[in-house]
C-alpha atoms as a PDB file:
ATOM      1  CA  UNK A   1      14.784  24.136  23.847  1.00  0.00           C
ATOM      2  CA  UNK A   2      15.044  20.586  22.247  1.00  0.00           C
ATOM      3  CA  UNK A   3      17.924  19.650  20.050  1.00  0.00           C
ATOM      4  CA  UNK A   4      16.577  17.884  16.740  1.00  0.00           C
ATOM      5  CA  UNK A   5      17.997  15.780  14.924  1.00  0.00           C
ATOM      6  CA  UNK A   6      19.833  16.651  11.467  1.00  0.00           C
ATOM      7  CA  UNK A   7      17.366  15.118   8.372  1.00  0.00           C
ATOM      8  CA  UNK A   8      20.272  13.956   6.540  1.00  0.00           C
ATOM      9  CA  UNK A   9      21.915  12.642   9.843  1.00  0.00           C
ATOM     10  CA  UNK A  10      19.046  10.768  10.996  1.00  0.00           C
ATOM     11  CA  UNK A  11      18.201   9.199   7.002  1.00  0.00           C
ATOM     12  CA  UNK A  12      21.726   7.772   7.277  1.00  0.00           C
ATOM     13  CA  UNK A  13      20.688   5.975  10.691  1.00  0.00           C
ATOM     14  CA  UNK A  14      17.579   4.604   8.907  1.00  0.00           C
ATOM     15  CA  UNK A  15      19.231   3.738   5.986  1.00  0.00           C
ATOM     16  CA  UNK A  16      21.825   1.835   8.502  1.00  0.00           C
ATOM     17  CA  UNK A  17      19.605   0.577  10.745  1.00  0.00           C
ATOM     18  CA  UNK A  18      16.277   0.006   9.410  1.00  0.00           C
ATOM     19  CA  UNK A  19      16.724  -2.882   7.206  1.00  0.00           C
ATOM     20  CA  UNK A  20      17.813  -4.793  10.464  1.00  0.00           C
ATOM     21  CA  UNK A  21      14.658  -3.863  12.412  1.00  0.00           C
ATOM     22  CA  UNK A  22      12.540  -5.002   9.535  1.00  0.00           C
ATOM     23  CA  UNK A  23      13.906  -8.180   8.901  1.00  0.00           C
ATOM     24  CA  UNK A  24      13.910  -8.868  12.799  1.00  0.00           C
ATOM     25  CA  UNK A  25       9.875  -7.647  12.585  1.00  0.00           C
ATOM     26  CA  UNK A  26       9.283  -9.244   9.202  1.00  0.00           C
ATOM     27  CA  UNK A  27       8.129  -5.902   7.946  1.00  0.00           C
ATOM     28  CA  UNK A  28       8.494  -4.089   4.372  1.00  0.00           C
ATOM     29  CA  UNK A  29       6.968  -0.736   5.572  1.00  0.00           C
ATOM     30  CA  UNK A  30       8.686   2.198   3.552  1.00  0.00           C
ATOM     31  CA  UNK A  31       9.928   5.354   6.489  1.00  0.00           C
ATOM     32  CA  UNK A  32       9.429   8.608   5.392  1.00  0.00           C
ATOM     33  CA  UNK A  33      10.728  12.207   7.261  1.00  0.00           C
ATOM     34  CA  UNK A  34       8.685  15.003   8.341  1.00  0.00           C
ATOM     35  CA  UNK A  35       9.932  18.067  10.201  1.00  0.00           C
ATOM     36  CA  UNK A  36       6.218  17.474  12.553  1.00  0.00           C
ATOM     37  CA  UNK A  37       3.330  16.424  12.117  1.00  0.00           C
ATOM     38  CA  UNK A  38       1.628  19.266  10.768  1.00  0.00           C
ATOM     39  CA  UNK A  39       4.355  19.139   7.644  1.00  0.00           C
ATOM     40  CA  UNK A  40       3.193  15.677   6.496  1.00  0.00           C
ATOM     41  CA  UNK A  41      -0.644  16.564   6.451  1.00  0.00           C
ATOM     42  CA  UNK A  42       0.196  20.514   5.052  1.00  0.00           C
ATOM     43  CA  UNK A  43      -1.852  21.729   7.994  1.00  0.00           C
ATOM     44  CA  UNK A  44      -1.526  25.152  10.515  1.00  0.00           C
ATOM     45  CA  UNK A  45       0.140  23.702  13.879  1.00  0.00           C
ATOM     46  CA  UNK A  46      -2.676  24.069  16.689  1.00  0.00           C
ATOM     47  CA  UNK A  47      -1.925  26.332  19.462  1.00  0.00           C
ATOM     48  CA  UNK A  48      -0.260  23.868  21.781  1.00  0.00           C
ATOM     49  CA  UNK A  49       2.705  21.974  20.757  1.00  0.00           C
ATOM     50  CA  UNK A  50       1.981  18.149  19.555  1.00  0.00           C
ATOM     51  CA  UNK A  51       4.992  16.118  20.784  1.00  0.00           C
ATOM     52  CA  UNK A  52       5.083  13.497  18.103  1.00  0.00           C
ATOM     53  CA  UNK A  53       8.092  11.107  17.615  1.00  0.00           C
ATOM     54  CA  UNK A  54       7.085   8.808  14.470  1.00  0.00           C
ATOM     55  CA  UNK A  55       3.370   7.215  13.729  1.00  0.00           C
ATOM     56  CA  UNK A  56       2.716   4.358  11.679  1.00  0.00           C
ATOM     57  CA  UNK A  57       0.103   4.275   8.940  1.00  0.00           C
ATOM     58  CA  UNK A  58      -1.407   1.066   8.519  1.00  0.00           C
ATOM     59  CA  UNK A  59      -3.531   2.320   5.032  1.00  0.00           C
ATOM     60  CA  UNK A  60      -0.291   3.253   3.529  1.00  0.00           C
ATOM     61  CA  UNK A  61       2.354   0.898   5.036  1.00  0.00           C
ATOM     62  CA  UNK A  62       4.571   3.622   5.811  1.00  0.00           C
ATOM     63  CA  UNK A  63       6.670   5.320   9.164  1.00  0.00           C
ATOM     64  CA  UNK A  64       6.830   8.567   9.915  1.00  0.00           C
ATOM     65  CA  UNK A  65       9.603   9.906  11.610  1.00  0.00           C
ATOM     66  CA  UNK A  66       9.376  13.623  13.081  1.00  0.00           C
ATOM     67  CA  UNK A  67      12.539  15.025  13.210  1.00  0.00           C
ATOM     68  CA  UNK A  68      11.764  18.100  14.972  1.00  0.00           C
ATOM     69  CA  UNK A  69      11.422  16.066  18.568  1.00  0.00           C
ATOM     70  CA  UNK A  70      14.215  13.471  17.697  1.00  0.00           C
ATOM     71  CA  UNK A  71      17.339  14.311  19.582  1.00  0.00           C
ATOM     72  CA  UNK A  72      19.482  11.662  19.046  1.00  0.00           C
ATOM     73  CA  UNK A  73      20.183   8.519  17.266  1.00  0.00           C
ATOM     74  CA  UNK A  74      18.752   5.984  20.225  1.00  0.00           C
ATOM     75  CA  UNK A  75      15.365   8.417  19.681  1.00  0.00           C
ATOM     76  CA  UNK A  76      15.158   6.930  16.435  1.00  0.00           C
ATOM     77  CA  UNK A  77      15.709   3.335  16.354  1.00  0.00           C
ATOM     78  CA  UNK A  78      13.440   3.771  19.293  1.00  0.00           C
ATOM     79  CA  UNK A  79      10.570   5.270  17.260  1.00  0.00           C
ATOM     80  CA  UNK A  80      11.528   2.758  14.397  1.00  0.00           C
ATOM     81  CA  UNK A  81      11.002  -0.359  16.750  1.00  0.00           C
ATOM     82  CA  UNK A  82       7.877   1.418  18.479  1.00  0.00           C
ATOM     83  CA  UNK A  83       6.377   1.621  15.083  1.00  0.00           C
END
């Protein structure tokens, strides 16, 4: 079994270490936490497990980060530069 990261834990590394990224990327996209997937669109998780680290959403401007499959702080500034 995974260990995920703590929500307040990992909105401390954002708040650290995304201001850097998005001056480096030119980018003023707001990040926003989710436990999965499922969470940020209030739906029923499908019978397999969906192994999704952050997604961006180009409508809204916005990163997701799912803290149930971060484990550590590299896993996300990694999904924070992916995005």
């Amino acid at each position: 079994m995974k260990m995920r990261i703590d929500e307040q834990y990992c909105k401390k590394i954002v708040d650290k270490i995304y201001p850097i990224i998005a001056k480096d990327y030119n980018c003023n996209a707001k990040v926003e936490l989710y436990s999965n997937i499922y969470e940020r669109l209030n739906s029923t998780p499908a019978i397999e497990d969906h192994e999704s680290y952050a997604e961006y959403s180009w409508i809204n401007n916005e990163i997701y980060l799912y803290t149930d499959n971060l484990e550590n702080e590299e896993d996300v500034i990694r999904s924070l530069v992916h995005e």
